[in-house]
Structure formats: C-alpha cells, structure tokens
C-alpha atoms as a PDB file:
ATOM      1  CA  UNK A   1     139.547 143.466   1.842  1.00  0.00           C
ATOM      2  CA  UNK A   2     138.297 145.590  -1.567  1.00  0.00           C
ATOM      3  CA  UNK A   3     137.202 149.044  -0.994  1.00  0.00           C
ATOM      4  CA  UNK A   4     134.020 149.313  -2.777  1.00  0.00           C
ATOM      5  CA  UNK A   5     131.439 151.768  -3.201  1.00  0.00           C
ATOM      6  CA  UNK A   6     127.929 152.868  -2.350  1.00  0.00           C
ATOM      7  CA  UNK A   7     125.837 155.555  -2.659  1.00  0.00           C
ATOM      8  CA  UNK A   8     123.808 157.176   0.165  1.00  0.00           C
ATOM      9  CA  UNK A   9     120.044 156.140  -0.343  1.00  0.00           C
ATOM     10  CA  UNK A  10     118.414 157.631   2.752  1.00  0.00           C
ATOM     11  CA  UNK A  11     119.219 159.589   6.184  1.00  0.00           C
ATOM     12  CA  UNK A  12     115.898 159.412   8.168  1.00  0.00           C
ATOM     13  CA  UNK A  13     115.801 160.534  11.694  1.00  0.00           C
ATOM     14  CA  UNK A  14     113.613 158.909  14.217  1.00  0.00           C
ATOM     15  CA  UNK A  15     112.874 160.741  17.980  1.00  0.00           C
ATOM     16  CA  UNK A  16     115.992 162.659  17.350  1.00  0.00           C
ATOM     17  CA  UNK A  17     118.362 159.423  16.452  1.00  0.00           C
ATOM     18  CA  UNK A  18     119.773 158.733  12.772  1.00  0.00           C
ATOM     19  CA  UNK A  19     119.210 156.302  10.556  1.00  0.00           C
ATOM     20  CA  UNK A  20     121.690 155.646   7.841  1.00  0.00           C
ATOM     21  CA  UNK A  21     121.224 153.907   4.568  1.00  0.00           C
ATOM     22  CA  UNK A  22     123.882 152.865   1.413  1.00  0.00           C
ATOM     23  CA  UNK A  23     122.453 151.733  -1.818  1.00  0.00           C
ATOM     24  CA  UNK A  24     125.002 148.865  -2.393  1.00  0.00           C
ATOM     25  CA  UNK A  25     126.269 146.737  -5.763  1.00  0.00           C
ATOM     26  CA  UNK A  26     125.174 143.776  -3.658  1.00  0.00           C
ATOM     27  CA  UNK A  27     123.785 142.609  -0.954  1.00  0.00           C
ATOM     28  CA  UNK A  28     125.944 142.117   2.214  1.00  0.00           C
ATOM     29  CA  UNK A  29     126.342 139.400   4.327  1.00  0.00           C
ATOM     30  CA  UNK A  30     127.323 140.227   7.881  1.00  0.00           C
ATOM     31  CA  UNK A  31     126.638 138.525  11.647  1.00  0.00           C
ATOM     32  CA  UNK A  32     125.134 141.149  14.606  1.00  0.00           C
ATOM     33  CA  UNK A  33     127.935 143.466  15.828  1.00  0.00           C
ATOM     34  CA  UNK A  34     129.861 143.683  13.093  1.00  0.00           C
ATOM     35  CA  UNK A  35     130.181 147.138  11.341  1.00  0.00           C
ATOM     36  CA  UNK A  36     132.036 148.740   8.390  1.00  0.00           C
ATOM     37  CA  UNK A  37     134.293 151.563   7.629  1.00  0.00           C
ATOM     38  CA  UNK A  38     133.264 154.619   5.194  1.00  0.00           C
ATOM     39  CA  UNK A  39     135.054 157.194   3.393  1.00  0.00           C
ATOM     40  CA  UNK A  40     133.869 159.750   1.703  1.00  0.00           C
ATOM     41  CA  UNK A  41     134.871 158.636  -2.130  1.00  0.00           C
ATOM     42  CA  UNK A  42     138.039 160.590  -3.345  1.00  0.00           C
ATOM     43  CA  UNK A  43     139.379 160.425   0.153  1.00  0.00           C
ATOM     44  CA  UNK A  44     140.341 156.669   1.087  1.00  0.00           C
ATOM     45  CA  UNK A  45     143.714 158.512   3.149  1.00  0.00           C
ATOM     46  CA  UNK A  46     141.187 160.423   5.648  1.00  0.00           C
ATOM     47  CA  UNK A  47     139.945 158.621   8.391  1.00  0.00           C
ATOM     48  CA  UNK A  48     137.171 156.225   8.409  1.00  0.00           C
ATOM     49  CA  UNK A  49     133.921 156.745   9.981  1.00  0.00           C
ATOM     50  CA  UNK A  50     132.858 153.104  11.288  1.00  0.00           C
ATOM     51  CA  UNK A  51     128.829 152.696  12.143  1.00  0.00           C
ATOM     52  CA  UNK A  52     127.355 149.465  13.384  1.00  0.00           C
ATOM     53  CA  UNK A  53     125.595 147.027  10.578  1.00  0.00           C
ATOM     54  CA  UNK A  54     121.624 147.338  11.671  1.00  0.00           C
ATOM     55  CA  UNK A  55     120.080 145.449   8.432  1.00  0.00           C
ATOM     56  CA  UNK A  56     120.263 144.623   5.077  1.00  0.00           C
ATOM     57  CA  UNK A  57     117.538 144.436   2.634  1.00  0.00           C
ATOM     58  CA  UNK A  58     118.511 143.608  -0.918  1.00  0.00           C
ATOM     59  CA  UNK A  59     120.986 145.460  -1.794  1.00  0.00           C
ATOM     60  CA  UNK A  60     120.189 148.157   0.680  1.00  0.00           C
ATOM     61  CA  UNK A  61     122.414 148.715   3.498  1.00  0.00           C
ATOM     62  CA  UNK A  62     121.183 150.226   6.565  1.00  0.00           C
ATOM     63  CA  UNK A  63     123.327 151.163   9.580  1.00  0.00           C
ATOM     64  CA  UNK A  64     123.482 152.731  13.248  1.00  0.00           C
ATOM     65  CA  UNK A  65     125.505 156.257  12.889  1.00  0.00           C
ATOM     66  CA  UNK A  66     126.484 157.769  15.999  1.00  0.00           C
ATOM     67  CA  UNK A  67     127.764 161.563  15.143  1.00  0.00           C
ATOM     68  CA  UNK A  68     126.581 161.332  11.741  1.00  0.00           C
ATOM     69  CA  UNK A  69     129.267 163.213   9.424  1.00  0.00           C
ATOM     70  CA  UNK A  70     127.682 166.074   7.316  1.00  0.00           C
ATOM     71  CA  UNK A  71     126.752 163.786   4.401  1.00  0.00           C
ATOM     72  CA  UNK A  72     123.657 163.952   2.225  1.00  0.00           C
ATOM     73  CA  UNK A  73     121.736 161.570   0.046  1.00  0.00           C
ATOM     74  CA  UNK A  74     123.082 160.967  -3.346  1.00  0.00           C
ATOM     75  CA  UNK A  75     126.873 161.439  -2.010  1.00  0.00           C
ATOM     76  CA  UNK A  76     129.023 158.487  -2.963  1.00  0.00           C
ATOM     77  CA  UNK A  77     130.944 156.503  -0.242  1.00  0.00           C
ATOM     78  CA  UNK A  78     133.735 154.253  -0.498  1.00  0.00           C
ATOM     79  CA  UNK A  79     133.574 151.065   2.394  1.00  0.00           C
ATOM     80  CA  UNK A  80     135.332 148.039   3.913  1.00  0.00           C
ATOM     81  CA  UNK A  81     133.894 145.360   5.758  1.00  0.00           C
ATOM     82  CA  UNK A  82     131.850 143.940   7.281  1.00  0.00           C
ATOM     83  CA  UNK A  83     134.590 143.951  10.377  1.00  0.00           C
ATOM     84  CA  UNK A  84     135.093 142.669  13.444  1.00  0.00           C
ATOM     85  CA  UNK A  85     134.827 139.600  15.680  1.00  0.00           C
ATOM     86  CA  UNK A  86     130.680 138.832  16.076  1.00  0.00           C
ATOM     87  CA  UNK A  87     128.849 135.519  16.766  1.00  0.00           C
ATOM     88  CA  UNK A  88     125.285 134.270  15.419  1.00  0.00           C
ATOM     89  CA  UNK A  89     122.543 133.408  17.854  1.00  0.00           C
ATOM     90  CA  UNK A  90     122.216 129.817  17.687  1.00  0.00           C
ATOM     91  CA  UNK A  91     119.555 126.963  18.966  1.00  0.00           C
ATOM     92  CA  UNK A  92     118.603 125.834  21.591  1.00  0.00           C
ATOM     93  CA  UNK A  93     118.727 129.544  23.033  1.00  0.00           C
ATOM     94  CA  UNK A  94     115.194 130.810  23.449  1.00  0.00           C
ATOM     95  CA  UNK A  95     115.044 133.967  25.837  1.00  0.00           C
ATOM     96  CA  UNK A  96     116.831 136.672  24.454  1.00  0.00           C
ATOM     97  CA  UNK A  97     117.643 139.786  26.933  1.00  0.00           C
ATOM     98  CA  UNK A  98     119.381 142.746  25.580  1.00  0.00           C
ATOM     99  CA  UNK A  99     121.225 145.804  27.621  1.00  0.00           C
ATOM    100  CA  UNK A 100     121.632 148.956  26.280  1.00  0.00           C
ATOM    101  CA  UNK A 101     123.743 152.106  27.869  1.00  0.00           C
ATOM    102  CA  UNK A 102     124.280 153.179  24.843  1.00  0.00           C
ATOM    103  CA  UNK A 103     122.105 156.457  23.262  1.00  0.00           C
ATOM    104  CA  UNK A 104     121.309 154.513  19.980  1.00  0.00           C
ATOM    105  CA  UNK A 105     120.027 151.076  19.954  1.00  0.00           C
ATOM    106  CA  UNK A 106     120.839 150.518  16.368  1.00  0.00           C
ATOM    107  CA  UNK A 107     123.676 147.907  17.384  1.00  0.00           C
ATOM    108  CA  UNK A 108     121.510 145.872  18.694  1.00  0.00           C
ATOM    109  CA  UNK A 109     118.681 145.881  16.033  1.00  0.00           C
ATOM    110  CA  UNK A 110     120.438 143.236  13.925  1.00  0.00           C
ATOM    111  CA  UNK A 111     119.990 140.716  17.169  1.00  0.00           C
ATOM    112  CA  UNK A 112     116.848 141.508  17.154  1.00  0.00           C
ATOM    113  CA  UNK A 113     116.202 140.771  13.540  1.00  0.00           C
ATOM    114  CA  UNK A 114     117.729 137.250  14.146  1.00  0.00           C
ATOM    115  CA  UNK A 115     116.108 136.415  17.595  1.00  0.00           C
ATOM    116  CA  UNK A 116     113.148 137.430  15.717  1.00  0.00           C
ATOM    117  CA  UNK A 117     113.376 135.219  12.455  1.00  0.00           C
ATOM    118  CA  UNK A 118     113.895 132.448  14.864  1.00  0.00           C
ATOM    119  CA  UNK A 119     110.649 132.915  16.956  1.00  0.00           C
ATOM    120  CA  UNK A 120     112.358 134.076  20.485  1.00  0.00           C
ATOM    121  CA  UNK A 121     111.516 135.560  23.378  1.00  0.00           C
ATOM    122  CA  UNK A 122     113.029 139.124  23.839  1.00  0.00           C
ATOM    123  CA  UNK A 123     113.244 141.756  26.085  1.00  0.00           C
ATOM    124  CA  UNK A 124     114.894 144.987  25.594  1.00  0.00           C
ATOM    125  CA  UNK A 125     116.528 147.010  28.718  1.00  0.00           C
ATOM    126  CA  UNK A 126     117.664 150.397  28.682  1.00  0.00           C
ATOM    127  CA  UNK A 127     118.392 153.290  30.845  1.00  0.00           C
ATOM    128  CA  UNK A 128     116.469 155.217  28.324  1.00  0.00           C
ATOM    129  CA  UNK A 129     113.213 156.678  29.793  1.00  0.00           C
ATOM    130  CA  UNK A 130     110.419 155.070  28.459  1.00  0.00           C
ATOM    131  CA  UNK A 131     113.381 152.453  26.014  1.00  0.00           C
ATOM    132  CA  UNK A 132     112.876 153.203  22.379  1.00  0.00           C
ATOM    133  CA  UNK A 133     109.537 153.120  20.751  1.00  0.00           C
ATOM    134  CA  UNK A 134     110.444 154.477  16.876  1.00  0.00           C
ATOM    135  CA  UNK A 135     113.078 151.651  16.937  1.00  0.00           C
ATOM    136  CA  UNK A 136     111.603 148.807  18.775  1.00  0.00           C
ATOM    137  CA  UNK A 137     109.160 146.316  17.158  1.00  0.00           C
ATOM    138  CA  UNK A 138     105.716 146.307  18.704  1.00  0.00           C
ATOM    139  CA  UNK A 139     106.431 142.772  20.005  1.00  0.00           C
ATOM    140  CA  UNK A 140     109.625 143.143  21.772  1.00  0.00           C
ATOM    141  CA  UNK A 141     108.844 143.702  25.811  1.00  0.00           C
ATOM    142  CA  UNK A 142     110.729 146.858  27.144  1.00  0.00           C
ATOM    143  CA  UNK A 143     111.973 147.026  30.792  1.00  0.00           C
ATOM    144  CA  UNK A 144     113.628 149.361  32.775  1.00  0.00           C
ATOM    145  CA  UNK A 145     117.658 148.835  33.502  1.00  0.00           C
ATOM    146  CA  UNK A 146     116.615 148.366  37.071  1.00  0.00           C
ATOM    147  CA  UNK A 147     115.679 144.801  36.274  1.00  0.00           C
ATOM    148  CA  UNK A 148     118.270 143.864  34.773  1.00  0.00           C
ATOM    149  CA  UNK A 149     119.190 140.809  37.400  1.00  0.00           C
ATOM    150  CA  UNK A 150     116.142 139.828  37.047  1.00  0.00           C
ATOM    151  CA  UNK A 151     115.884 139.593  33.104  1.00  0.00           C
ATOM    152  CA  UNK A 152     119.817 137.648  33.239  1.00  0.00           C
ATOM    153  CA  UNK A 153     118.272 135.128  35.389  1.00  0.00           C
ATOM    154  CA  UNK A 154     115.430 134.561  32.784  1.00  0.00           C
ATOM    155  CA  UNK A 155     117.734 134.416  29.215  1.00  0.00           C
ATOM    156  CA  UNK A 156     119.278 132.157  28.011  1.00  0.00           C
ATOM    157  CA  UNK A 157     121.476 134.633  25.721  1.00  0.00           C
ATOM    158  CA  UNK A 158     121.767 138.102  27.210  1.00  0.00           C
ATOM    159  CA  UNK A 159     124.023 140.818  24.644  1.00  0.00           C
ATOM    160  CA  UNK A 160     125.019 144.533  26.654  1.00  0.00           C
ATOM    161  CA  UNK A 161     125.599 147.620  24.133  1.00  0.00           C
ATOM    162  CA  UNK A 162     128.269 149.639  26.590  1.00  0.00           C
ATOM    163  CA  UNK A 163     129.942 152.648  25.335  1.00  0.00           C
ATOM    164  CA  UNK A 164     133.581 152.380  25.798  1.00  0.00           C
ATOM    165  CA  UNK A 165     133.960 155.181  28.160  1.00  0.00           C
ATOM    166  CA  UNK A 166     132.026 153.776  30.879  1.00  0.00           C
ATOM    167  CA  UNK A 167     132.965 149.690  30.451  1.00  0.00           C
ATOM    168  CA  UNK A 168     135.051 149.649  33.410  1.00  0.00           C
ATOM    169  CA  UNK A 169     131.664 150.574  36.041  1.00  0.00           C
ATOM    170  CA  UNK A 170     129.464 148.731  33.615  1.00  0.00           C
ATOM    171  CA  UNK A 171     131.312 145.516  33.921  1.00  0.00           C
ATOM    172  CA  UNK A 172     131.534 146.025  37.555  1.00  0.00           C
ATOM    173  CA  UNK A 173     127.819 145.825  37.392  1.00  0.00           C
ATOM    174  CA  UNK A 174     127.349 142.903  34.400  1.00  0.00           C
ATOM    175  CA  UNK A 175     129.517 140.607  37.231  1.00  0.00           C
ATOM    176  CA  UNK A 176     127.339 140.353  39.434  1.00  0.00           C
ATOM    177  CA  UNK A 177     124.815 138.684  37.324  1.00  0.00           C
ATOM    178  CA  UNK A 178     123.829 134.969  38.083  1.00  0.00           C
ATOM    179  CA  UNK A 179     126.795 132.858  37.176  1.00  0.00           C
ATOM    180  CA  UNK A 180     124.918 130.998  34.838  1.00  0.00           C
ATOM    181  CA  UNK A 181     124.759 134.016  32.705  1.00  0.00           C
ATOM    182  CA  UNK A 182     127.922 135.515  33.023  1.00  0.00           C
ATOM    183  CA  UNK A 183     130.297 132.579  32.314  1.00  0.00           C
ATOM    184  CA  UNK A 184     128.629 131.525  28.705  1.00  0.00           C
ATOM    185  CA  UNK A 185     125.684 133.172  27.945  1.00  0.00           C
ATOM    186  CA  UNK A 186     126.742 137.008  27.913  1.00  0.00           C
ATOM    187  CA  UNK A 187     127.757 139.057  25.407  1.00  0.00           C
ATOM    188  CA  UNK A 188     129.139 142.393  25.412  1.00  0.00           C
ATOM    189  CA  UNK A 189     129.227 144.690  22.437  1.00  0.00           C
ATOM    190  CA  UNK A 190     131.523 147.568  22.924  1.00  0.00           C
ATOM    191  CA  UNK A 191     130.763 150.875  20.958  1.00  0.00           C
ATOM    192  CA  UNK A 192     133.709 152.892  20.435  1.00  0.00           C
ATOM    193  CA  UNK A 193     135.366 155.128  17.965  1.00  0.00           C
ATOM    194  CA  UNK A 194     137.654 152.391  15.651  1.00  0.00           C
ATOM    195  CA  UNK A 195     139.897 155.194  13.585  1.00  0.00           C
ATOM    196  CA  UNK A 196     142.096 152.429  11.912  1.00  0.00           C
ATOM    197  CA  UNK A 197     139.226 150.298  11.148  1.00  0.00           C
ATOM    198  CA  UNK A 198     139.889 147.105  12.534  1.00  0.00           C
ATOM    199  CA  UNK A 199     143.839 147.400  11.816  1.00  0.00           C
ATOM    200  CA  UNK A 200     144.844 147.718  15.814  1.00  0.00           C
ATOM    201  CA  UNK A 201     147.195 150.227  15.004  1.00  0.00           C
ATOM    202  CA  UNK A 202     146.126 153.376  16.527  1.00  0.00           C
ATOM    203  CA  UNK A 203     145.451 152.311  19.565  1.00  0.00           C
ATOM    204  CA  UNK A 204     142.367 154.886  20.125  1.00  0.00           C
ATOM    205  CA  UNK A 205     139.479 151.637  21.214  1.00  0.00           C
ATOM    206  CA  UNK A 206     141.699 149.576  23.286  1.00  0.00           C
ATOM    207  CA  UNK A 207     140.677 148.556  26.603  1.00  0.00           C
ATOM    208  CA  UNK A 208     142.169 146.941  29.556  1.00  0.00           C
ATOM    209  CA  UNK A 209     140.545 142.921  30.356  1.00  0.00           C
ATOM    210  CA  UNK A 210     142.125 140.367  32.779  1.00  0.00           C
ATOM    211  CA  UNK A 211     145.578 142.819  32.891  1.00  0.00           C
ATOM    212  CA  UNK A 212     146.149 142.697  29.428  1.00  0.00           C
ATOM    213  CA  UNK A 213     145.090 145.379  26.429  1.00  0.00           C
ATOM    214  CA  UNK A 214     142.882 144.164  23.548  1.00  0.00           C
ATOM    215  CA  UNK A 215     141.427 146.444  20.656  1.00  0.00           C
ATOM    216  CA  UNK A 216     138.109 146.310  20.316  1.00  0.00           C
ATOM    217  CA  UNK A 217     138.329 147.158  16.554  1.00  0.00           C
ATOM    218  CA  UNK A 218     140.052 143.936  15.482  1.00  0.00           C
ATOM    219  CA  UNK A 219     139.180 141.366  18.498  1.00  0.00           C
ATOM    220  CA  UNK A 220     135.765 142.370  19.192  1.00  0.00           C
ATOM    221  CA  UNK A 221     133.656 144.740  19.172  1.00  0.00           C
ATOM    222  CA  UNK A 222     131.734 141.791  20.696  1.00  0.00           C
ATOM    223  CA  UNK A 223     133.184 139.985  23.659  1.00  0.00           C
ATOM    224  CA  UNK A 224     131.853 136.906  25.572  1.00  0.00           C
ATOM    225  CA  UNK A 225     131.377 138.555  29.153  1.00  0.00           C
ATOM    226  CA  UNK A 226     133.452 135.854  30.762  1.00  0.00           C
ATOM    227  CA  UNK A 227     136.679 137.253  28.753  1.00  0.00           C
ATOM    228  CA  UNK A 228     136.549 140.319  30.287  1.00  0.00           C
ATOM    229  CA  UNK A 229     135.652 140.450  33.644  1.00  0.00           C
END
C-alpha cells in the first residue's frame, strides 16, 4: 500500500479528549473500525502511530488519537491505510447498541455515522459517568453499562470498543449476553497499540481466542463476538 501524505488541519480537544484531523490529497474511503498508520514525514523507519478512522469529509480526514504524539497543525504526516479487517452495517438491522470501555469513543463514531445515514435506532453504553455529551449526537440515547443485557436483548447489531488489556474479563462478561446476540449479531472492536501496522510481525496486539493467538492489527481490530469467546 503507497505511503502518502497529509498535512495536519486541526487538533481540537473536547471535555479533555482529542480530536485529530489530516488535510488529505483525496478523500478516503474506509468501513467503521478500520484505522491508519502515521509517521511523522522524513521518518517512515520510526514507528507508526495508528488512530482509529472517525470520519471523512471531503478531503478532510478526521480520526480518534489516543496518546496524541506532540504534533501541531501545519506538520506534514506520511500514512498507510485504511487497515484492518472491518464490516459495514447492513439491512435489515435496525437497533443499533454500542459498548464502550474504552476512554475515547471516537472508534465508534464512524458506526454511528452509518447507523445514522440509514435512519436506526441507537443507543450508546458506557462506563463513562454521565457517557459522552461533546461527542455524542443529540439524538443518540445514552445508558449506563449496567444495562447492558438489557440493551443486547433489544439490537439487532450490538459493536463493544474493549481496550486490549482488559478483553479477557470483558469477554467473560459480553458471553453471557442472550444467545441471539452473541452468536451473529456482536461485534467487538479491540483498541490496542498496532506498532507494525497491520504487518503481524511484532507481536505487541496479539491476543489469545479459542486456544489459538491472532493479531488484532492484521485480522481484526474488529471481531464477530462468536470468534472469540
């Protein structure tokens, strides 16, 4: 895949999260939960930085940094991508329910956008006191984690955000959902640090599923539930 370039148009921060966004040659075409690698231009050999895609608009690029590097606006970035294994939300799927242990819910903004476009139903869940207001849109429901049974039952499509370091409990938790939820209409989008950018050669996001190890870099980041539990 060509390494190409982009410039940094914007870093907003909203409540205390960032917001990151690359003035691009062209618009990108990419499917929720995939994300890209970035380099600093001059220094393809360091290692990548790889953020979550939240949107495109035109040609402007906007993604989910966790840790944002000490970049500013007007610095010049070379990228790869989009990467990883992702699916589309697709008819006849009307009730959307997303999960979110994760501190930033910019991974899951691009489902949103979609679920959106095609007029469905969504509620947001987060451990997050109070979920997140600057990021939501006014017409997306918020409920606490605690009803997260509850909300499976009701989707037809439910996608969890899960940090890496935590999976193993989290899963746990995601298999006891109603079985009509967990074998087909679960999702799991695993956020971890992908050093090699989707080349499975470090080793650094693997995780263990069914007794064997898969790298979430290259064969996800997002899983159908039923693959790993």
């Amino acid at each position: 895949m060509k390494l190409q370039t982009a410039a940094i148009y914007q870093i907003a921060d909203f409540n205390g999260l960032s917001q990151l966004t690359l003035q691009c040659a062209n618009p990108v075409i990419f499917v929720p939960g995939q994300y890209i690698a970035l380099w600093l231009d001059g220094q393809p050999d360091a290692l990548p930085y790889t953020p979550f895609i939240q949107s495109c608009q035109g040609n402007l690029l906007t993604l989910a940094p966790d840790k944002l590097p000490a970049w500013q606006p007007g610095h010049v970035l070379g990228w790869r991508g989009p990467l990883g294994q992702a699916c589309a939300l697709t008819a006849p799927a009307r009730r959307l329910a997303l999960y979110s242990r994760c501190e930033h819910p910019g991974p899951l903004m691009p489902f949103i956008h979609a679920a959106t476009q095609d007029r469905m139903d969504i509620v947001f869940s987060s451990a997050a006191s109070g979920g997140f207001p600057a990021w939501l849109p006014a017409q997306i429901e918020w409920q606490d984690a605690s009803r997260l049974s509850e909300l499976a039952a009701w989707a037809d499509v439910l996608v969890a955000c899960l940090p890496r370091q935590a999976l193993a409990e989290d899963l746990l938790k995601l298999s006891e959902l109603p079985a009509s939820i967990t074998q087909g209409g679960a999702y799991v989008l695993v956020v971890s640090d992908m050093p090699c950018a989707g080349m499975a050669q470090c080793g650094v996001c693997d995780i263990l599923a069914r007794r064997k190890y898969i790298h979430v870099c290259q064969d996800g980041p997002l899983f159908p539930l039923k693959d790993l539990i």
